[in-house]
C-alpha atoms as a PDB file:
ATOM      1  CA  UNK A   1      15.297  -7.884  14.456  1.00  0.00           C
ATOM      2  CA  UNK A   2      11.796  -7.128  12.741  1.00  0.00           C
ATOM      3  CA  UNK A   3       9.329  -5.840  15.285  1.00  0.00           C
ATOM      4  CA  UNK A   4       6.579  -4.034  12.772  1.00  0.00           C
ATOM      5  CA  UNK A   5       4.727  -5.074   9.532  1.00  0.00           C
ATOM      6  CA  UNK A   6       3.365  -1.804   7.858  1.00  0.00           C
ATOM      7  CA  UNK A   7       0.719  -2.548   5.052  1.00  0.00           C
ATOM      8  CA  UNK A   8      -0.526  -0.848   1.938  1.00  0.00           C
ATOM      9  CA  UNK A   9      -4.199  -1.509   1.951  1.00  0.00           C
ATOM     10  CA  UNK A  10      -5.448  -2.036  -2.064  1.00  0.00           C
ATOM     11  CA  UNK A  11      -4.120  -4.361  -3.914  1.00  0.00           C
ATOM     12  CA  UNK A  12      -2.199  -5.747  -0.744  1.00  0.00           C
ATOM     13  CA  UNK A  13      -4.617  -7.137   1.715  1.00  0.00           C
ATOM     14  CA  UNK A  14      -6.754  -8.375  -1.224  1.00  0.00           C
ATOM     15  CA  UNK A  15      -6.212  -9.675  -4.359  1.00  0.00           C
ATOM     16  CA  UNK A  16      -6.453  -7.369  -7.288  1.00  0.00           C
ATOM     17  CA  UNK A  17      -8.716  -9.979  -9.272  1.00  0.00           C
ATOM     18  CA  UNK A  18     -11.279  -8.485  -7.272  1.00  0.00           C
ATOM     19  CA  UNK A  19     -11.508  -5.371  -9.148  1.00  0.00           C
ATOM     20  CA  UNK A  20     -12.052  -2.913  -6.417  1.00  0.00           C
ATOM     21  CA  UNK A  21      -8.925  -1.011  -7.077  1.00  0.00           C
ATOM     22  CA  UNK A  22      -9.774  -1.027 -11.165  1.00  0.00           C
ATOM     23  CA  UNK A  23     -13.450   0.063 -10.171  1.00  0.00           C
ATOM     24  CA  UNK A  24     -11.248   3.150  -7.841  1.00  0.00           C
ATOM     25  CA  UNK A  25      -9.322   4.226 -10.449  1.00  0.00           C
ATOM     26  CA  UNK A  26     -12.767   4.279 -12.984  1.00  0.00           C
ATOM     27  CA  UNK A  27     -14.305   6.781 -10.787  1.00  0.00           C
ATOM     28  CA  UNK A  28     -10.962   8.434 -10.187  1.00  0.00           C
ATOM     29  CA  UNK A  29     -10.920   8.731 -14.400  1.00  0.00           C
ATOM     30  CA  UNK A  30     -14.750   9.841 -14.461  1.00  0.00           C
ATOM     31  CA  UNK A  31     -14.285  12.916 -11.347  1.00  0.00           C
ATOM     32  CA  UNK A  32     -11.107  13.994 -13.468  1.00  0.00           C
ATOM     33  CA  UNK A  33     -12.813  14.222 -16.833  1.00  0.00           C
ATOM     34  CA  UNK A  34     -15.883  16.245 -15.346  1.00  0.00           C
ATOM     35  CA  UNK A  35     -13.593  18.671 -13.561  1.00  0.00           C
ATOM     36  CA  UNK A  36     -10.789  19.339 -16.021  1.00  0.00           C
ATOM     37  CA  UNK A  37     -14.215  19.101 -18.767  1.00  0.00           C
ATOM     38  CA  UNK A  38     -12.543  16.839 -21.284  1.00  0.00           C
ATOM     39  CA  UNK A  39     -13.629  13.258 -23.048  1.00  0.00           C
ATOM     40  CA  UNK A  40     -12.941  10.630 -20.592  1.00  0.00           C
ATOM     41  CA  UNK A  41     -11.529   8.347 -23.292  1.00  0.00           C
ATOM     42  CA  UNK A  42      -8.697  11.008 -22.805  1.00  0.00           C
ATOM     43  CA  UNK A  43      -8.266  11.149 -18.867  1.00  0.00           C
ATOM     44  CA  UNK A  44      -6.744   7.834 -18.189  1.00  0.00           C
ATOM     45  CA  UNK A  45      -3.454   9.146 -19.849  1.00  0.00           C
ATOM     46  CA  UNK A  46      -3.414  12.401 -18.047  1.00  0.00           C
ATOM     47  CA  UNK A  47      -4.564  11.473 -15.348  1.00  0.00           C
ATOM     48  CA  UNK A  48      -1.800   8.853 -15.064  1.00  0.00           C
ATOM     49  CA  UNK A  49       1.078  11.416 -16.401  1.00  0.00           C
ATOM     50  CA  UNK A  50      -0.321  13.665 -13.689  1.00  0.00           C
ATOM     51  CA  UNK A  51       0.269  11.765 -10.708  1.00  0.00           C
ATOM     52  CA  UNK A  52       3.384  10.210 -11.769  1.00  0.00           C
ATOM     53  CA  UNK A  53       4.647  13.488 -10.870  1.00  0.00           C
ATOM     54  CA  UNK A  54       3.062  13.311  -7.201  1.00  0.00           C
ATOM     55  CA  UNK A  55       2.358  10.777  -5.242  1.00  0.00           C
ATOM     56  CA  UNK A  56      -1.499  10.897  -5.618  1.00  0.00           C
ATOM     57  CA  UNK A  57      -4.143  12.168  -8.300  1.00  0.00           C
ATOM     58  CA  UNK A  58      -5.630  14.389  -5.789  1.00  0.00           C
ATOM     59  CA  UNK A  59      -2.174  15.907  -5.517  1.00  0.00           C
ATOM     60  CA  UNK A  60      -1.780  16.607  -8.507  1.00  0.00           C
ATOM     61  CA  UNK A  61      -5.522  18.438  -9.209  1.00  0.00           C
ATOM     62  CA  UNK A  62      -4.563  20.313  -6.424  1.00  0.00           C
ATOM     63  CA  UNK A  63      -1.237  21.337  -7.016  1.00  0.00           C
ATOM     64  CA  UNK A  64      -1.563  22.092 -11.068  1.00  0.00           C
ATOM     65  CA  UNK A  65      -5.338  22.078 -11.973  1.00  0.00           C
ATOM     66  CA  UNK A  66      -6.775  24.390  -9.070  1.00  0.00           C
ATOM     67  CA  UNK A  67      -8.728  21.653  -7.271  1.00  0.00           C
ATOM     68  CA  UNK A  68      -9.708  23.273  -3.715  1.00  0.00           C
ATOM     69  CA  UNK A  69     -12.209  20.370  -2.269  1.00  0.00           C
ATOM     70  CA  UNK A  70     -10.537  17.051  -1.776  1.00  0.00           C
ATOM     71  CA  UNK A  71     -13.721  16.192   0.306  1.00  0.00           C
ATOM     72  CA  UNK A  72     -15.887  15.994  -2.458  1.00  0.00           C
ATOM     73  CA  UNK A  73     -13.307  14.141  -4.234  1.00  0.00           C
ATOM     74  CA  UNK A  74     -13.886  11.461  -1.648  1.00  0.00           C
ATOM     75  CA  UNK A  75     -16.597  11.014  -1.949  1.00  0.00           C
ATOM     76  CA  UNK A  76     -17.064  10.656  -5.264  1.00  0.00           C
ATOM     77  CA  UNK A  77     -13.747   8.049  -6.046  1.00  0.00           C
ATOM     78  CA  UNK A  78     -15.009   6.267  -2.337  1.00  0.00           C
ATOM     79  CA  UNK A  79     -18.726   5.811  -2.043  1.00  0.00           C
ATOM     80  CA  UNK A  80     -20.166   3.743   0.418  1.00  0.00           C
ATOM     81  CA  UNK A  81     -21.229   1.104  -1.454  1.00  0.00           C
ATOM     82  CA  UNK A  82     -17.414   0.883  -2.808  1.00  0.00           C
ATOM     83  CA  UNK A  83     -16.744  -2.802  -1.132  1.00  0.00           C
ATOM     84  CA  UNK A  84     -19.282  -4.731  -2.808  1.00  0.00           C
ATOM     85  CA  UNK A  85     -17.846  -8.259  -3.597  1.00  0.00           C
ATOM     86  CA  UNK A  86     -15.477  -7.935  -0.912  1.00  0.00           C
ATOM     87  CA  UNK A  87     -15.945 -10.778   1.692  1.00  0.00           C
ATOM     88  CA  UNK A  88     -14.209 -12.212   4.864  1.00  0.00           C
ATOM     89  CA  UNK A  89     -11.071 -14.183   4.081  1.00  0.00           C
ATOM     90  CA  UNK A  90     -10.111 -16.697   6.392  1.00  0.00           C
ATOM     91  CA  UNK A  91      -7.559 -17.118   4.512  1.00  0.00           C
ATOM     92  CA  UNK A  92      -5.960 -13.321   5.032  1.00  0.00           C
ATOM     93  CA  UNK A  93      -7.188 -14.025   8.818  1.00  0.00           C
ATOM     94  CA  UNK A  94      -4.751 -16.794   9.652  1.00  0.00           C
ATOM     95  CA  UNK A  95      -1.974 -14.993   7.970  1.00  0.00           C
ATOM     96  CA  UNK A  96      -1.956 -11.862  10.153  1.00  0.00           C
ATOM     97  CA  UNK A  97      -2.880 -14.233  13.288  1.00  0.00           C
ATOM     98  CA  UNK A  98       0.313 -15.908  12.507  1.00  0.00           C
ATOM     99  CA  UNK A  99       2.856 -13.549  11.844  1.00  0.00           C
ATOM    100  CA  UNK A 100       4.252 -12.045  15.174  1.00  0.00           C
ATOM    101  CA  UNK A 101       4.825  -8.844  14.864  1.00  0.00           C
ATOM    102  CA  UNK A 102       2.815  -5.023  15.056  1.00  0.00           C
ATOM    103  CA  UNK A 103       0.939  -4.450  11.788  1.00  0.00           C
ATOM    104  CA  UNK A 104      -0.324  -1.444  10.916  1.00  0.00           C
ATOM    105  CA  UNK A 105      -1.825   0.186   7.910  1.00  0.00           C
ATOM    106  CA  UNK A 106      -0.433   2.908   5.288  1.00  0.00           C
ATOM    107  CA  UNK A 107      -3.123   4.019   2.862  1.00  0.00           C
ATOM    108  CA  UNK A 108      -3.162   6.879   0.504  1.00  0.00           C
ATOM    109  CA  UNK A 109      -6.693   6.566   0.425  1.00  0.00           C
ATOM    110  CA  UNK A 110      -8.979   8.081   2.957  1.00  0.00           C
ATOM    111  CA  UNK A 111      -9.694   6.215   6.286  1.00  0.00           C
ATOM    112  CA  UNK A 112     -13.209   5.556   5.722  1.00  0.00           C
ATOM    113  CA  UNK A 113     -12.215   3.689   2.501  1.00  0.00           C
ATOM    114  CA  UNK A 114      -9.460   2.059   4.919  1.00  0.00           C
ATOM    115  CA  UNK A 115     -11.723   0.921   7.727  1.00  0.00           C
ATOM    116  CA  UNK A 116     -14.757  -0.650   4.788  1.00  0.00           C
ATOM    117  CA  UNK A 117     -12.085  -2.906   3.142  1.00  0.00           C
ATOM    118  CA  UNK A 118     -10.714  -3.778   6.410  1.00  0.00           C
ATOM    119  CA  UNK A 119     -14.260  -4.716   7.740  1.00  0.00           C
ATOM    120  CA  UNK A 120     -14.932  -6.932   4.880  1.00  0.00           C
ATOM    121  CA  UNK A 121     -12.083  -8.398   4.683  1.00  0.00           C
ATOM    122  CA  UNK A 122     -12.832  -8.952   8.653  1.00  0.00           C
ATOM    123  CA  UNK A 123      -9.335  -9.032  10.021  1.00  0.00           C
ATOM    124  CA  UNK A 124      -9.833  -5.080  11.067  1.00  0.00           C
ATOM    125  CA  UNK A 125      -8.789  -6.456  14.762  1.00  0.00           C
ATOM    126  CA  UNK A 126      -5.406  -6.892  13.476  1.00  0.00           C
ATOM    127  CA  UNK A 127      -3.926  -3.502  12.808  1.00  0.00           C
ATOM    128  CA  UNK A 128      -3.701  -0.814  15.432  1.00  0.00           C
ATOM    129  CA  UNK A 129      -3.884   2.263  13.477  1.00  0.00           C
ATOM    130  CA  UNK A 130      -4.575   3.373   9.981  1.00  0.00           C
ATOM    131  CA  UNK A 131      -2.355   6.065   8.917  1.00  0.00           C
ATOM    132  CA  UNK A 132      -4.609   7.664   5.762  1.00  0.00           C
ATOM    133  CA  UNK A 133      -3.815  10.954   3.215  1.00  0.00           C
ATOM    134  CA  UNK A 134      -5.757  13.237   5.717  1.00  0.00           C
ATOM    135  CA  UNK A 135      -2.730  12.115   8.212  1.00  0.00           C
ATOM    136  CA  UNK A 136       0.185  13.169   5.838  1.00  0.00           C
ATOM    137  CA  UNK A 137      -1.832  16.437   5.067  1.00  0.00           C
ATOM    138  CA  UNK A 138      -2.867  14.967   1.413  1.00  0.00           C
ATOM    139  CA  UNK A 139       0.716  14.035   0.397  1.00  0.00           C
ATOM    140  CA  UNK A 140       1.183  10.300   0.934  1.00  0.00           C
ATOM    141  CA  UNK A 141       3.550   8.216  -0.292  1.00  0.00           C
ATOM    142  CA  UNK A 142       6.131   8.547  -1.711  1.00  0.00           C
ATOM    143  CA  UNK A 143       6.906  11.217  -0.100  1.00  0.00           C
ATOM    144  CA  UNK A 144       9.328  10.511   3.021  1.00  0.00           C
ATOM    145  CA  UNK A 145       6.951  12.246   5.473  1.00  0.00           C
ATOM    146  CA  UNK A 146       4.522   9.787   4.529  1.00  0.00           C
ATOM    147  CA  UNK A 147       6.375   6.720   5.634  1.00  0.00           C
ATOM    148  CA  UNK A 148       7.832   8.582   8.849  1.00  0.00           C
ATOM    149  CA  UNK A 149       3.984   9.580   9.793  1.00  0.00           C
ATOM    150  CA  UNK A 150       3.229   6.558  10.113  1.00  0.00           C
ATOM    151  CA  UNK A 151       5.954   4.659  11.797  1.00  0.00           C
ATOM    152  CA  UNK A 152       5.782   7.758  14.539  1.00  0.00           C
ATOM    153  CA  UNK A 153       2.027   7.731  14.712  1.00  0.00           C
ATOM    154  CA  UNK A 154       2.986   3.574  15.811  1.00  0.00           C
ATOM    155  CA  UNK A 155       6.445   4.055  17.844  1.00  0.00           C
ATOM    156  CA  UNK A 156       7.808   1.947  14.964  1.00  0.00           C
ATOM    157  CA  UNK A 157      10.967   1.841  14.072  1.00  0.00           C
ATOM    158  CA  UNK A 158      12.414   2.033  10.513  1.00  0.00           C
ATOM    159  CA  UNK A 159      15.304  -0.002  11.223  1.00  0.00           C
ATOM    160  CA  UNK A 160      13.014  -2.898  12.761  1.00  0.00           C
ATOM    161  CA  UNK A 161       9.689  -2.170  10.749  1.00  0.00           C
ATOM    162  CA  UNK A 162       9.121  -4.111   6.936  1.00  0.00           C
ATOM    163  CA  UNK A 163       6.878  -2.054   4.521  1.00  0.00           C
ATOM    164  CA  UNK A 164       4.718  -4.087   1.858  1.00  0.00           C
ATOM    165  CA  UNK A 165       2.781  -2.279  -0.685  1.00  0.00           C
ATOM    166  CA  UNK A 166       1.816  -3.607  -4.259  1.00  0.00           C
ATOM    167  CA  UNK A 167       3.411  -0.521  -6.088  1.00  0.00           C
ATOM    168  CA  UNK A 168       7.356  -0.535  -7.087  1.00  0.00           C
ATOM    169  CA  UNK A 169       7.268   3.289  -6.487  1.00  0.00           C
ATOM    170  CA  UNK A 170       6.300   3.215  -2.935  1.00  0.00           C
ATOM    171  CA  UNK A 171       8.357   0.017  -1.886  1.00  0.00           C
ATOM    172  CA  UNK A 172      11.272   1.846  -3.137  1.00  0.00           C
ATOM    173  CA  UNK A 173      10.161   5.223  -1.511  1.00  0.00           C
ATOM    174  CA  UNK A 174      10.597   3.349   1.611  1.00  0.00           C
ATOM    175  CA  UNK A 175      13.631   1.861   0.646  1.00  0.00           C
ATOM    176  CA  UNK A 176      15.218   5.197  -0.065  1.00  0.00           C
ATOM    177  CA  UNK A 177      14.693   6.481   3.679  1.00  0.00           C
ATOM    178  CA  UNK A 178      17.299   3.130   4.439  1.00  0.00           C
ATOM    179  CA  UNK A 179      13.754   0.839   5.079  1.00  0.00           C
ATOM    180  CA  UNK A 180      13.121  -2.816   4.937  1.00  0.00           C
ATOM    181  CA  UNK A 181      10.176  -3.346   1.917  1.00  0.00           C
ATOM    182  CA  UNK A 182       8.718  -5.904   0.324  1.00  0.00           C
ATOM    183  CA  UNK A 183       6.676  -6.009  -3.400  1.00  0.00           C
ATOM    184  CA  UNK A 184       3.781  -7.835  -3.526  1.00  0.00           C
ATOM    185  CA  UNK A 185       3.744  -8.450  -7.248  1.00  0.00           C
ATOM    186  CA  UNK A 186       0.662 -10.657  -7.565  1.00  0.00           C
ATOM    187  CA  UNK A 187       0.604 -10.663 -11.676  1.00  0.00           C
ATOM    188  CA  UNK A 188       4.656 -10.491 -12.079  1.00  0.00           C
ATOM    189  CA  UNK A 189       4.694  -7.304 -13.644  1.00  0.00           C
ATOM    190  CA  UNK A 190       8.340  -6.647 -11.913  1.00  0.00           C
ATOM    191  CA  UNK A 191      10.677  -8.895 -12.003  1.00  0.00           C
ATOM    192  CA  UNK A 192      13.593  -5.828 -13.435  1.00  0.00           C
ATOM    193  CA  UNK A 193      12.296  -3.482 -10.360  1.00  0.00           C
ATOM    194  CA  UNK A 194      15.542  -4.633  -8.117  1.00  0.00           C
ATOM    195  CA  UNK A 195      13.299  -5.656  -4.968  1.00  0.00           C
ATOM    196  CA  UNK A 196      11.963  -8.106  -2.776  1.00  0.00           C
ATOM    197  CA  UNK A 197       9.154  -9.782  -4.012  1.00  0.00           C
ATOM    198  CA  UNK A 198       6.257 -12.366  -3.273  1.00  0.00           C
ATOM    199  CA  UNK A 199       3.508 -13.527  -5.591  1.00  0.00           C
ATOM    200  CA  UNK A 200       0.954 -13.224  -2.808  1.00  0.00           C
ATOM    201  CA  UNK A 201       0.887 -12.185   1.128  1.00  0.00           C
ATOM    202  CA  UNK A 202       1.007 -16.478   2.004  1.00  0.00           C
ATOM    203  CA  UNK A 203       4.639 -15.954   0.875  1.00  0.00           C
ATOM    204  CA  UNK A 204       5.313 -13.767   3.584  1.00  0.00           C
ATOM    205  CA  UNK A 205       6.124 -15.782   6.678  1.00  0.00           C
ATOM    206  CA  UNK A 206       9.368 -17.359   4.432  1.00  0.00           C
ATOM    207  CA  UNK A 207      10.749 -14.080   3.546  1.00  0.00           C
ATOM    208  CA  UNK A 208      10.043 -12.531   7.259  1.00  0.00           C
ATOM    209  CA  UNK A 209      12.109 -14.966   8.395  1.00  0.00           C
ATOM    210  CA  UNK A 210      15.104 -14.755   6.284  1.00  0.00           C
ATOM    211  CA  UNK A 211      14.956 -10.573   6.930  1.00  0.00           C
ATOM    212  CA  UNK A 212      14.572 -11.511  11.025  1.00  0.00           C
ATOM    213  CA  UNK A 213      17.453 -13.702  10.822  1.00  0.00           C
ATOM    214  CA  UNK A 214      20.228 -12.300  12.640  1.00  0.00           C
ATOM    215  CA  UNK A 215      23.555 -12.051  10.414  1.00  0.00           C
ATOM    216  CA  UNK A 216      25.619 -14.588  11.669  1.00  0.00           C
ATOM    217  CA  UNK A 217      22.661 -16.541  10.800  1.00  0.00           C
ATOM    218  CA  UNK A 218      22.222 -15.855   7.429  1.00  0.00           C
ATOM    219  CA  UNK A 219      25.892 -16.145   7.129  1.00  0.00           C
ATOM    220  CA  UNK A 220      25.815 -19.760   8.042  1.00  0.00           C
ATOM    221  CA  UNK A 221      22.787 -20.301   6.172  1.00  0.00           C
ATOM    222  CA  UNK A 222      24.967 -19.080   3.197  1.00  0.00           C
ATOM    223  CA  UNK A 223      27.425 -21.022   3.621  1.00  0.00           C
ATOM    224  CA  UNK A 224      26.100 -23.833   3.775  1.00  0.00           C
ATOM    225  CA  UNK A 225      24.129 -23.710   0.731  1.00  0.00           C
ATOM    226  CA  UNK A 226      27.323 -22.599  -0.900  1.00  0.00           C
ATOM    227  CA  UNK A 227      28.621 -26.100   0.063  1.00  0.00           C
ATOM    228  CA  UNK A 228      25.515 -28.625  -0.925  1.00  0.00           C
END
């Protein structure tokens, strides 16, 4: 039986029409190009490449380019004024009122970027920890410490907890360690990536309860569409 809900934070809680994410990964491009001193018409690409072989961009400066102040990277990719546009959703408030079980948050950005999305979005009240990249020692997800950080940090469970992030590599980091996951694949970018999906976190409920269904029960429930 599902106890626990853990939740990506960009691009999960909120939609990614917002832009907040895109305007991340902007400043992300611009710190990159100013470090590594190359044309930033150039970084996107490397930048990418980079941290495909991580799990983060700061892990990869750090790791292969020599970077030695992931504070100052921080603040540069998460300023303060970094939520603007993002209001309350009632919407996203219902939602987590609704669903009964734990929820708790899994970020690989820092918490102070965590805890201003979660304040706009207002629903803040409904997660009782944020597990962030200064948790996991700068190497978050997907890397199998990352996911087991946070379900100790919670007394979750990975047999009874259900991970959501927007990312195929993450869901199926979390998948590898015998998880539960869920993709959140808003523009239906992945319909070959071999997971769970849902267009958007309303379609959550529905497939909570078919994974909380005990066997027997979604035995019957097979049968007995096998026979309509």
């Amino acid at each position: 039986m599902i106890k626990a809900i853990l939740f990506d934070l960009d691009n999960t809680l909120y939609s990614e029409t917002n832009g907040l994410e895109a305007r991340v990964l902007e400043r992300m491009n611009r710190f990159v190009a100013d470090f590594l001193m190359m044309p930033l018409d150039e970084t996107a690409v490397v930048r990418r490449e980079g941290s495909r072989r991580y799990g983060t961009t700061l892990e990869w400066l750090m790791a292969e380019k020599g970077f030695k102040d992931p504070e100052a990277y921080f603040r540069a990719v998460h300023p303060e004024d970094e939520i603007e546009g993002l209001a309350p959703d009632p919407q996203l408030k219902w939602l987590l009122e609704s669903l009964p079980y734990e929820k708790a948050i899994l970020t690989n950005s820092p918490s102070e970027h965590a805890e201003r999305v979660l304040k706009a979005l207002g629903v803040e009240q409904y997660f009782i920890s944020i597990t962030d990249i200064r948790s996991n020692g700068l190497k978050g997800k997907p890397h199998a410490e990352a996911y087991f950080r946070a379900l100790e940090e919670n007394n979750f469970d990975l047999d009874t907890t259900v991970y959501v992030d927007d990312l195929p590599k993450y869901v199926k980091g979390y998948m590898d360690l015998g998880g539960k996951a869920i993709l959140k694949d808003e523009a239906n970018r992945y319909e070959d990536s071999g997971v769970k999906r849902i267009h958007a976190l309303e379609d959550l409920p529905a497939i909570m309860e078919v994974l909380n269904a005990s066997p027997s029960s979604r035995l019957a429930a097979a049968c007995s569409k096998s026979q309509e």
